[in-house]
C-alpha atoms as a PDB file:
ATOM      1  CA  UNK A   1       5.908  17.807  -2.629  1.00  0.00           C
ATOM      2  CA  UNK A   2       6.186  21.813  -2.894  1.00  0.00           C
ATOM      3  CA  UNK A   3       8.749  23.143  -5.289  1.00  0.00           C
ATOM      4  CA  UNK A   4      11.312  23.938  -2.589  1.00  0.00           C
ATOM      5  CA  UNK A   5      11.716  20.574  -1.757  1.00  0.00           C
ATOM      6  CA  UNK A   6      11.659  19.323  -4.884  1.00  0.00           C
ATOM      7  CA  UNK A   7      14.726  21.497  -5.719  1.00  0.00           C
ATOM      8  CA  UNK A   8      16.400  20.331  -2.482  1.00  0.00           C
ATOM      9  CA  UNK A   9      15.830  16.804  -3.143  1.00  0.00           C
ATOM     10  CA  UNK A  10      17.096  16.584  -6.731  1.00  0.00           C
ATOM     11  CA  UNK A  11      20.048  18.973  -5.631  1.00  0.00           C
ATOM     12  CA  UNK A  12      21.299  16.441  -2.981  1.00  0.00           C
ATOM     13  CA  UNK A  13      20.681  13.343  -5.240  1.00  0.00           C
ATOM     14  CA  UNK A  14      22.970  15.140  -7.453  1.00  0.00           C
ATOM     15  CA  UNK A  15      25.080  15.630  -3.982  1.00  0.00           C
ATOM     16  CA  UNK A  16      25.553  19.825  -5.543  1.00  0.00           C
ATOM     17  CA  UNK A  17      25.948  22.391  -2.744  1.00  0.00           C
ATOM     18  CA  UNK A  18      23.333  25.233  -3.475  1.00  0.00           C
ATOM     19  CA  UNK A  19      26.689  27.328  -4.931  1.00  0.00           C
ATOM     20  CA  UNK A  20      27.018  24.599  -6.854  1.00  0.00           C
ATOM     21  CA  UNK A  21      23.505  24.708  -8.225  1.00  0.00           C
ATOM     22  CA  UNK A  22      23.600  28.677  -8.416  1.00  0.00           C
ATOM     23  CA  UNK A  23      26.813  28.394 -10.616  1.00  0.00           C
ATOM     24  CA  UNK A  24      25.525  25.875 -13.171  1.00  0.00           C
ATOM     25  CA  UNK A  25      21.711  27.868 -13.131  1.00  0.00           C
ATOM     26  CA  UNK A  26      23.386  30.981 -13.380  1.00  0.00           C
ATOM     27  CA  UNK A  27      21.833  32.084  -9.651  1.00  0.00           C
ATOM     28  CA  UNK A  28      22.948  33.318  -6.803  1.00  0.00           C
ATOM     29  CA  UNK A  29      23.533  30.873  -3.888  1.00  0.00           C
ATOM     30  CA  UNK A  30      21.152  33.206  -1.853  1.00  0.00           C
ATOM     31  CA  UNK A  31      18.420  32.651  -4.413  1.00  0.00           C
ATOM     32  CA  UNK A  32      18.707  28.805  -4.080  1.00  0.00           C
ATOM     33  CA  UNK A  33      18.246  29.351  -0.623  1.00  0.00           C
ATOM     34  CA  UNK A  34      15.579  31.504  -0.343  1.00  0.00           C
ATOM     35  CA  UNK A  35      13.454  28.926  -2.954  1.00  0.00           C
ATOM     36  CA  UNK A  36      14.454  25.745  -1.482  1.00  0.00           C
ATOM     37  CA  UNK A  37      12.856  27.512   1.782  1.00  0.00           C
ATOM     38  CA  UNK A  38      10.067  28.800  -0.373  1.00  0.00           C
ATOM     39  CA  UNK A  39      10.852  32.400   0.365  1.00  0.00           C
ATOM     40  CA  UNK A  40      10.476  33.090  -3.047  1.00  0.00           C
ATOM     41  CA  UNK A  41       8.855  31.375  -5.802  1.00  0.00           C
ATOM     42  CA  UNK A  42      10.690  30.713  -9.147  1.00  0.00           C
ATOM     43  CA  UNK A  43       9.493  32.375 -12.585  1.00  0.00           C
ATOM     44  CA  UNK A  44       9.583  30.032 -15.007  1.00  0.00           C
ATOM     45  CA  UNK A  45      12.636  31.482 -16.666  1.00  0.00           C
ATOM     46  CA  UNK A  46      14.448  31.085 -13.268  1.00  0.00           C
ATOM     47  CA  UNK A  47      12.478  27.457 -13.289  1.00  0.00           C
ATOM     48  CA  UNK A  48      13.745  26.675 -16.423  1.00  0.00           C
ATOM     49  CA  UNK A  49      17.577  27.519 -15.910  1.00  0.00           C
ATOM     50  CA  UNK A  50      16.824  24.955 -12.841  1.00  0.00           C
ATOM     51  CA  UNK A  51      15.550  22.224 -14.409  1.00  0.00           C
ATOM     52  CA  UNK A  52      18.452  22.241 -16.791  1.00  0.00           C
ATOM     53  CA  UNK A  53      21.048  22.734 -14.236  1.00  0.00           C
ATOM     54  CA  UNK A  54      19.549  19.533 -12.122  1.00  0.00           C
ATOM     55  CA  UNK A  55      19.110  17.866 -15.383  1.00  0.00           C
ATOM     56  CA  UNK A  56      15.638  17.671 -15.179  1.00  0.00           C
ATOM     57  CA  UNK A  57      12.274  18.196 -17.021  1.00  0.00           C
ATOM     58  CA  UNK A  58       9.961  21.297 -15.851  1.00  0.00           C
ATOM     59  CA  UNK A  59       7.538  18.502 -14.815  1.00  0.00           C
ATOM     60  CA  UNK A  60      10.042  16.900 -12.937  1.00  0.00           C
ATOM     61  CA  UNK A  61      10.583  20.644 -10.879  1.00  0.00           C
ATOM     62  CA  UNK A  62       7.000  20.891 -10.717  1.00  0.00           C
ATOM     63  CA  UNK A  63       6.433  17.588  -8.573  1.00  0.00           C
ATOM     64  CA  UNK A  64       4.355  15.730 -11.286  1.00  0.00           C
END
């Protein structure tokens, strides 16, 4: 699964909106967008603050 989806996925089984996500991660809704479409890929700083705002390990994020 690529990383956008994987953000998607773990964001609706948490049932966050993306401004949801982007407040606890410290993002900007726009940002959440533009990975969960893979517009942009995430450093792993910006992985990082996600994985802890889905409550998550980096694995987890990374599809492994």
């Amino acid at each position: 699964m690529s990383y956008g989806k994987t953000i998607k996925k773990y964001r609706l089984e948490r049932k966050m909106t993306q401004v949801e996500l982007a407040k606890k991660a410290g993002l900007t809704d726009v940002w959440i967008s533009h990975l969960e479409n893979e517009r942009r890929k995430p450093s792993l700083k910006t992985a990082i603050k996600l994985a802890d705002a889905l409550l998550i390990t980096l694995d987890d994020l990374a599809g492994r």
